[in-house]
C-alpha atoms as a PDB file:
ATOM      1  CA  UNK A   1     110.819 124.959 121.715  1.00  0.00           C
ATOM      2  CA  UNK A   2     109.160 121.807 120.153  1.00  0.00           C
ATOM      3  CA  UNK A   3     108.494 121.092 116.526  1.00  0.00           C
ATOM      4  CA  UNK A   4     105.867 118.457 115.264  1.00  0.00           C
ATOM      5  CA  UNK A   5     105.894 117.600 111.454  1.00  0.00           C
ATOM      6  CA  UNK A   6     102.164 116.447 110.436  1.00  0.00           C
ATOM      7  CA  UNK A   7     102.428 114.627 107.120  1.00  0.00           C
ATOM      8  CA  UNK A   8      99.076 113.664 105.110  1.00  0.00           C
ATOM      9  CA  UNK A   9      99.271 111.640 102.878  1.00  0.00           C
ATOM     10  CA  UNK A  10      95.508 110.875 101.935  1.00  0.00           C
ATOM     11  CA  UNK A  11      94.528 111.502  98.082  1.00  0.00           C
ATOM     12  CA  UNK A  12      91.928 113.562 100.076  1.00  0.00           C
ATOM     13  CA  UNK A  13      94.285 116.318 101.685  1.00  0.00           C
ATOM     14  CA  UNK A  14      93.130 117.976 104.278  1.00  0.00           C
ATOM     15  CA  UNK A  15      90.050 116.702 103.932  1.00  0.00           C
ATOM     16  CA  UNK A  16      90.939 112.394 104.624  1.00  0.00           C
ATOM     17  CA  UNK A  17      90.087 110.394 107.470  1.00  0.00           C
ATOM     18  CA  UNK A  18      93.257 109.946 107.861  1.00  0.00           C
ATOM     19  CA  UNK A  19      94.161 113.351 108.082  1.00  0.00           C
ATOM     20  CA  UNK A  20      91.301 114.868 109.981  1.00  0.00           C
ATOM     21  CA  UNK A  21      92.409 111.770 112.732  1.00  0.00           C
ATOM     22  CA  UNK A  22      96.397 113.028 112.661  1.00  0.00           C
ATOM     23  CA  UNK A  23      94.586 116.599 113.029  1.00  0.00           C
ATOM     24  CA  UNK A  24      92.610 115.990 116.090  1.00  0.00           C
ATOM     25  CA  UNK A  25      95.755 114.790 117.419  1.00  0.00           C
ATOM     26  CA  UNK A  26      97.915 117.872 116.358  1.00  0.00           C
ATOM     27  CA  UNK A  27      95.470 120.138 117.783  1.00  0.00           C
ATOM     28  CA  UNK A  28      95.770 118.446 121.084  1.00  0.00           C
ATOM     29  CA  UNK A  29      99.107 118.557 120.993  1.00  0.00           C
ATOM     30  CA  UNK A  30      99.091 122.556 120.330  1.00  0.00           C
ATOM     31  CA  UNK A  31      97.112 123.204 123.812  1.00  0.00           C
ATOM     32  CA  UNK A  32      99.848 120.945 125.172  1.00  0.00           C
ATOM     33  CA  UNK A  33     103.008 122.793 123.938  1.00  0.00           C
ATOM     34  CA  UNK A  34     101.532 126.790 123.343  1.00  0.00           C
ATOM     35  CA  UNK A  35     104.195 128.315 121.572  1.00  0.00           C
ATOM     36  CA  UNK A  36     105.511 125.146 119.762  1.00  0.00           C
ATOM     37  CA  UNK A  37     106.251 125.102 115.516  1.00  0.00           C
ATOM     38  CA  UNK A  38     104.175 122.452 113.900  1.00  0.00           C
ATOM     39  CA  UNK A  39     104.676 122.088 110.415  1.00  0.00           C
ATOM     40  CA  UNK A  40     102.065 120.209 107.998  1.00  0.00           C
ATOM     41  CA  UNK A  41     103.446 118.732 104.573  1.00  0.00           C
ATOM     42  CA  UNK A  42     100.471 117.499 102.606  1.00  0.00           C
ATOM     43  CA  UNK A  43     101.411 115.228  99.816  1.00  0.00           C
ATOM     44  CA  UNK A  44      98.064 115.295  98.019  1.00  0.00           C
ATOM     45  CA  UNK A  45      98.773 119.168  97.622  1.00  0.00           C
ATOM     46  CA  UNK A  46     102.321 118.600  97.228  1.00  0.00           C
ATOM     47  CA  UNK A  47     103.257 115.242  96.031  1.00  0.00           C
ATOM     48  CA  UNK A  48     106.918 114.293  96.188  1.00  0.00           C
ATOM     49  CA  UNK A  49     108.293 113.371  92.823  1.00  0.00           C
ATOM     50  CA  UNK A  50     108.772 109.799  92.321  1.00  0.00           C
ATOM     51  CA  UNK A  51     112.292 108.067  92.530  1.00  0.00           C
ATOM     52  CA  UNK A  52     113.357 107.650  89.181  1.00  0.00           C
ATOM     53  CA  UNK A  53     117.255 106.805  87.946  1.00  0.00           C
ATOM     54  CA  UNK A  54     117.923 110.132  87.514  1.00  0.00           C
ATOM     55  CA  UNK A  55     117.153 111.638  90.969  1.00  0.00           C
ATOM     56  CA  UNK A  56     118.919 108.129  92.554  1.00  0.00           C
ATOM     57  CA  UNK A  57     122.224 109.636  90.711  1.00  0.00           C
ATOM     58  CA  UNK A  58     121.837 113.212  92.407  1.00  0.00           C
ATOM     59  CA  UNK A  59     121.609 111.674  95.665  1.00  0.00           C
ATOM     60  CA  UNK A  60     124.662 109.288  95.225  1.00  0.00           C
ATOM     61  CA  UNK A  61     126.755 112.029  93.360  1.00  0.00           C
ATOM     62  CA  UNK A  62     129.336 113.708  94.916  1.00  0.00           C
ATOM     63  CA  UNK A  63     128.173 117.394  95.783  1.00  0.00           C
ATOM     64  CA  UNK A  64     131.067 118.806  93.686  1.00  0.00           C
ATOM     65  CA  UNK A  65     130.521 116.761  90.719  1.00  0.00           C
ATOM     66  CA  UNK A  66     126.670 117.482  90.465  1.00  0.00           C
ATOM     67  CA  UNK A  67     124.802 119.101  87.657  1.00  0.00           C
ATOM     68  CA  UNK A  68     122.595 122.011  87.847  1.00  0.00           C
ATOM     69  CA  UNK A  69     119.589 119.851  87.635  1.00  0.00           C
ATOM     70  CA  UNK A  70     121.529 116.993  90.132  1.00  0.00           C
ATOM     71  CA  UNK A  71     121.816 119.658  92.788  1.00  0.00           C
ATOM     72  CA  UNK A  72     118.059 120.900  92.148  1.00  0.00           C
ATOM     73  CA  UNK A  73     117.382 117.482  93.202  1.00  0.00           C
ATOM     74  CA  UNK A  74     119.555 116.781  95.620  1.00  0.00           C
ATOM     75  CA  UNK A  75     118.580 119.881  97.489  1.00  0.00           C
ATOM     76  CA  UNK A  76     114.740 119.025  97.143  1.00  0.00           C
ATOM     77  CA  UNK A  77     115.640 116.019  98.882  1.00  0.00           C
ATOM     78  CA  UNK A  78     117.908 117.722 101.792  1.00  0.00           C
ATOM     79  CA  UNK A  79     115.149 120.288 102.365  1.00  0.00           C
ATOM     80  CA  UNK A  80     112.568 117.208 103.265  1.00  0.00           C
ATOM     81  CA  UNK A  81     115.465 115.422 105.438  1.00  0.00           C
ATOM     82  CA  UNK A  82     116.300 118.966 107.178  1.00  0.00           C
ATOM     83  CA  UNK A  83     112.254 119.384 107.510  1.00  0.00           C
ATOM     84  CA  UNK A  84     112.111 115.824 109.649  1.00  0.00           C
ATOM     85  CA  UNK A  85     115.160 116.564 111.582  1.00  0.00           C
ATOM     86  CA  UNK A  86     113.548 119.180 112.999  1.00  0.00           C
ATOM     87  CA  UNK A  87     110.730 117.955 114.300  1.00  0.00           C
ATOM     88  CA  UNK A  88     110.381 116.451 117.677  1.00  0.00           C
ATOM     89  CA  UNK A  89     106.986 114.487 117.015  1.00  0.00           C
ATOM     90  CA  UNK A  90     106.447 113.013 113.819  1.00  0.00           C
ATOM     91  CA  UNK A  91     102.351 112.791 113.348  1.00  0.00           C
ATOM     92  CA  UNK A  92     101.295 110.817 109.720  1.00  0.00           C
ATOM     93  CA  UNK A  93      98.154 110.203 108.311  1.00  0.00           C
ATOM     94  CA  UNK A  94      97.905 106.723 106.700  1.00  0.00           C
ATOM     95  CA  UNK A  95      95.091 105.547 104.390  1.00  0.00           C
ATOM     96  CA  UNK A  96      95.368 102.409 102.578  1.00  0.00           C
ATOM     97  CA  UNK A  97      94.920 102.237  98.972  1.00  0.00           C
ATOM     98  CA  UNK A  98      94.696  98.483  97.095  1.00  0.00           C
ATOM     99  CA  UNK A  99      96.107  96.899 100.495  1.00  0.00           C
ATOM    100  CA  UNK A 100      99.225  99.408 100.155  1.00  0.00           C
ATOM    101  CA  UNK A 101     100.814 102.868 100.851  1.00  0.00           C
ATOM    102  CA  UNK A 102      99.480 106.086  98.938  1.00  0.00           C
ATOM    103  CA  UNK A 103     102.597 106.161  96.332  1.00  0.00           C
ATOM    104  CA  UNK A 104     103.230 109.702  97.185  1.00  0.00           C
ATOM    105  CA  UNK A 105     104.175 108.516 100.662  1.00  0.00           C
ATOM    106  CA  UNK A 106     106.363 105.966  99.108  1.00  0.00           C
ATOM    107  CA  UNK A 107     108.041 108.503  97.062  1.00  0.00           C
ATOM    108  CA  UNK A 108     108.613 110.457  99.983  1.00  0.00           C
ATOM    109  CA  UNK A 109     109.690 107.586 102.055  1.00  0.00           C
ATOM    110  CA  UNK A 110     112.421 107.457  98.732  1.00  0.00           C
ATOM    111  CA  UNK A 111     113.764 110.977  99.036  1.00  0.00           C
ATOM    112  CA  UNK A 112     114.371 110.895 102.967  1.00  0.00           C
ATOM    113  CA  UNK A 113     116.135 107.662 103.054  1.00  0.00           C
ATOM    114  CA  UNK A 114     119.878 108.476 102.346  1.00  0.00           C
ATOM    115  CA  UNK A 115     123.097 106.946 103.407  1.00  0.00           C
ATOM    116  CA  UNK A 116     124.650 109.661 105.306  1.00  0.00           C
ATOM    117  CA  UNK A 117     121.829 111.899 105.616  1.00  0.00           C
ATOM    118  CA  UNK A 118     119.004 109.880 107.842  1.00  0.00           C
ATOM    119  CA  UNK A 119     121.224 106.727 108.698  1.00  0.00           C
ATOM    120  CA  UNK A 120     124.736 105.645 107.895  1.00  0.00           C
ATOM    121  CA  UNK A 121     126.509 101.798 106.970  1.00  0.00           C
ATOM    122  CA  UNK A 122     128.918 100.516 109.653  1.00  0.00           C
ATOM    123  CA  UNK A 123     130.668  97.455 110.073  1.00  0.00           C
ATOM    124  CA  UNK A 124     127.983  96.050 112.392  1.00  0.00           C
ATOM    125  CA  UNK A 125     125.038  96.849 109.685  1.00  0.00           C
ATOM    126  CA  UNK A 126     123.160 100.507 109.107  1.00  0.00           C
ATOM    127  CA  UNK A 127     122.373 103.054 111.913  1.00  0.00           C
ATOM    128  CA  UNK A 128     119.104 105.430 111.650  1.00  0.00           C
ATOM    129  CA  UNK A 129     120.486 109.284 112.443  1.00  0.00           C
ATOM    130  CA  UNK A 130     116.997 110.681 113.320  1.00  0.00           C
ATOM    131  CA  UNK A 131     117.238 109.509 116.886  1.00  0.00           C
ATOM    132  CA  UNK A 132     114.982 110.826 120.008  1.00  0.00           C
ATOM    133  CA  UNK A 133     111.692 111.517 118.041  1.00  0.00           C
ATOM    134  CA  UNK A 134     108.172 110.105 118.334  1.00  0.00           C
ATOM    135  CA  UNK A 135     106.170 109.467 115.571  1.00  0.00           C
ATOM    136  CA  UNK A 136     102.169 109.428 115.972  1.00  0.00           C
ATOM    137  CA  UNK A 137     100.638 106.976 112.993  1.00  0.00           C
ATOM    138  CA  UNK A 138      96.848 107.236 112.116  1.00  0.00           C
ATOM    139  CA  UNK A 139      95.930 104.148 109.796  1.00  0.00           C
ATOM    140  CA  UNK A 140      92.415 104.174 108.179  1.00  0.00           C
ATOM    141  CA  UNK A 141      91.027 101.476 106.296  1.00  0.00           C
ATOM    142  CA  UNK A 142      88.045 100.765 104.653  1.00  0.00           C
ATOM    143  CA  UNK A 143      88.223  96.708 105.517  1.00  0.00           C
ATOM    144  CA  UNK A 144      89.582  95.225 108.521  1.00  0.00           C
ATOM    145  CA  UNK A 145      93.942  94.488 108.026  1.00  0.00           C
ATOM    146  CA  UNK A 146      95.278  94.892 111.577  1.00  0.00           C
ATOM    147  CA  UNK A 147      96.739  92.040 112.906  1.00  0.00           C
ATOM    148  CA  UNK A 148      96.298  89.763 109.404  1.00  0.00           C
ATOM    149  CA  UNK A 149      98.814  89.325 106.671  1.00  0.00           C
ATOM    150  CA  UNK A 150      97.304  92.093 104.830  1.00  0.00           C
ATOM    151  CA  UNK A 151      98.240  94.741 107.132  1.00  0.00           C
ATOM    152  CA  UNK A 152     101.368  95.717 104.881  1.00  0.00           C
ATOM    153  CA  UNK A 153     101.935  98.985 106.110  1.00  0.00           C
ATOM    154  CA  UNK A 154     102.580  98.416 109.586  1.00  0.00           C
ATOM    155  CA  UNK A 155     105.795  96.462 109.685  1.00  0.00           C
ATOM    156  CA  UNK A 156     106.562  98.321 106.479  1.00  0.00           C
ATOM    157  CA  UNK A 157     105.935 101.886 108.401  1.00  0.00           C
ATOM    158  CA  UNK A 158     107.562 100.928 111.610  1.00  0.00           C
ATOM    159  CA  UNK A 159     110.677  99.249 109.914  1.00  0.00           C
ATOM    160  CA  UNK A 160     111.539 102.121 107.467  1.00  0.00           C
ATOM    161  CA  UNK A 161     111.323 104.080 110.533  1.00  0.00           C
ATOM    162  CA  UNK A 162     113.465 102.127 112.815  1.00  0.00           C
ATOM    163  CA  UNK A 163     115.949 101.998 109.800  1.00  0.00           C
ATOM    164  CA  UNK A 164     116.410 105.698 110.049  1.00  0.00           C
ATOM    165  CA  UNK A 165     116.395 106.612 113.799  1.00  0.00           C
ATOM    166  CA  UNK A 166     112.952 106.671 114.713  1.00  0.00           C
ATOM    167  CA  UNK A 167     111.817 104.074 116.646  1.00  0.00           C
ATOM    168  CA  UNK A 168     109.006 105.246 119.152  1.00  0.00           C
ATOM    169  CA  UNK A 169     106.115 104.806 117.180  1.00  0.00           C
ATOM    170  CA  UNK A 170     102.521 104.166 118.100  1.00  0.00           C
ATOM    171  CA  UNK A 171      99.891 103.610 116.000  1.00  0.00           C
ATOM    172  CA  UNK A 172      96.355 104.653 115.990  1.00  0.00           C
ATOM    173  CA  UNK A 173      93.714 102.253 113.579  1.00  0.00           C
ATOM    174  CA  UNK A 174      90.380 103.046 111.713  1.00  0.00           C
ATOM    175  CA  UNK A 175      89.128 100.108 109.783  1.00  0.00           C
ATOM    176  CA  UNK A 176      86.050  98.856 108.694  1.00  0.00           C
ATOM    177  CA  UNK A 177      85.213 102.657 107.073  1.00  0.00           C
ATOM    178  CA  UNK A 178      83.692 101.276 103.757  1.00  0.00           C
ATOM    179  CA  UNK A 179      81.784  98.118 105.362  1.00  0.00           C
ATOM    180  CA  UNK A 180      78.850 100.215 106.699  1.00  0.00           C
ATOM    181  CA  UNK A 181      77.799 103.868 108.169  1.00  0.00           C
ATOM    182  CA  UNK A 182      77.221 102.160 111.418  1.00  0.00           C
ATOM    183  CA  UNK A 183      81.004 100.402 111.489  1.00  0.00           C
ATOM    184  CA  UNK A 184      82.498 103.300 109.985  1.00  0.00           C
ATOM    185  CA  UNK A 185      80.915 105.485 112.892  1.00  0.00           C
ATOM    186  CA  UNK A 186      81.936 103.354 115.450  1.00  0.00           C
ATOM    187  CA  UNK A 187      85.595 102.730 114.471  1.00  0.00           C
ATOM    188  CA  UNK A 188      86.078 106.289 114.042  1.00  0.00           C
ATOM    189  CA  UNK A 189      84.458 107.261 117.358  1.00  0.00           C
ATOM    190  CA  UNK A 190      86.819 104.226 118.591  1.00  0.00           C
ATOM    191  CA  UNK A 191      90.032 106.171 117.045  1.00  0.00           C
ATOM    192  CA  UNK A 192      89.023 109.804 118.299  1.00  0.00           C
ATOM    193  CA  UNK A 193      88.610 108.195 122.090  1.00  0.00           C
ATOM    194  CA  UNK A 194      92.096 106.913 121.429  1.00  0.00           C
ATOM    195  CA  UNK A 195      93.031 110.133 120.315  1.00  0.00           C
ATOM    196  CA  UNK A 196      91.803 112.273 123.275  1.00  0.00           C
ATOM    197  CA  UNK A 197      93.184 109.817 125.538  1.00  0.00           C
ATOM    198  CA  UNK A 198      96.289 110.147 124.156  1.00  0.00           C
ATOM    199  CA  UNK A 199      96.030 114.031 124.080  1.00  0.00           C
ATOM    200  CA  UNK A 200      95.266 113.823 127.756  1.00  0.00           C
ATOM    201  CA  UNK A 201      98.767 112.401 128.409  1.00  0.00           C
ATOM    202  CA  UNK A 202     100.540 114.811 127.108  1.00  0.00           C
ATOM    203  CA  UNK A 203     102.618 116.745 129.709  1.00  0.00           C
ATOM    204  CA  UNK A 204     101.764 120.674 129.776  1.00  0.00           C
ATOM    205  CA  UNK A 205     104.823 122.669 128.428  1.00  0.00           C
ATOM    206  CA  UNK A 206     106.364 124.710 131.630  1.00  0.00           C
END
């Protein structure tokens, strides 16, 4: 049985471009794979504490020599990384915010990214563990980044992926939402095409 992971990350919720975008997808994906687990962490609802010194010494701590409030931690983190290893398709809802990523993403980004959890060091440089997934991004902007050298969060997304395992990504864009009703329309209507197209390519589950 599959498993798809939706992850919002819009200030918004539920309720974000971004995240009504990842939706349509999801909910093509459901009539796809009937039966299938998807799973929706919303970060607006549930923000991931921010990396601070002392949750970077849980994680690095060996298990046995961990405090009460290390392994509290530490386990936060391993439920997240157990969470994305389950999960098949990856789908994540990406606003930009002052030409960035929402900081709860960030955060989140912070917790799953652990030496010997989600890749591992070898003598020939690190190796991502989350192998044979797809991840599904839907990027909504209210100028116009793609393709310029204010896009930040594509190479940034794609690479912090790659670095742990997951490196079939594809990328979905809304931009232009806060030049105009008419542009924001259109480049919405644009994504949702995108969307359906996409959903129309996915293989029926036997």
């Amino acid at each position: 049985m599959k498993n798809l992971l939706q992850i919002n990350s819009s200030i918004f919720s539920n309720g974000g471009q971004s995240s009504l975008l990842a939706g349509r997808y999801v909910a093509a994906w459901r009539a796809a794979n009937p039966g299938a687990t998807v799973s929706v962490r919303d970060l607006a609802r549930e923000p991931v504490p921010h990396l601070d010194a002392a949750r970077f010494a849980a994680f690095i701590a060996k298990p046995e020599e961990r405090t009460v409030l290390q392994q509290a931690a530490a386990s936060y983190s391993d439920a997240l990384i157990a969470e994305l290893k389950a999960a098949d398709v990856i789908v994540l809802g990406l606003p930009m915010y002052n030409f960035g990523l929402p900081s709860t993403l960030k955060a989140y980004f912070d917790h799953i990214g652990r030496a010997g959890h989600t890749f591992k060091y070898t003598e020939k440089g690190p190796v991502g563990l989350l192998t044979g997934k797809k991840a599904y991004v839907f990027a909504t902007r209210g100028g116009l980044y793609a393709g310029t050298p204010r896009d930040t969060q594509t190479t940034y997304v794609r690479d912090f992926l790659g670095f742990v395992g997951i490196t079939d990504v594809e990328f979905i864009y809304a931009e232009g939402l806060a030049i105009s009703d008419e542009r924001k329309n259109a480049s919405l209507a644009r994504a949702q095409r995108e969307i359906d197209y996409a959903g129309a390519q996915l293989p029926l589950a036997a």
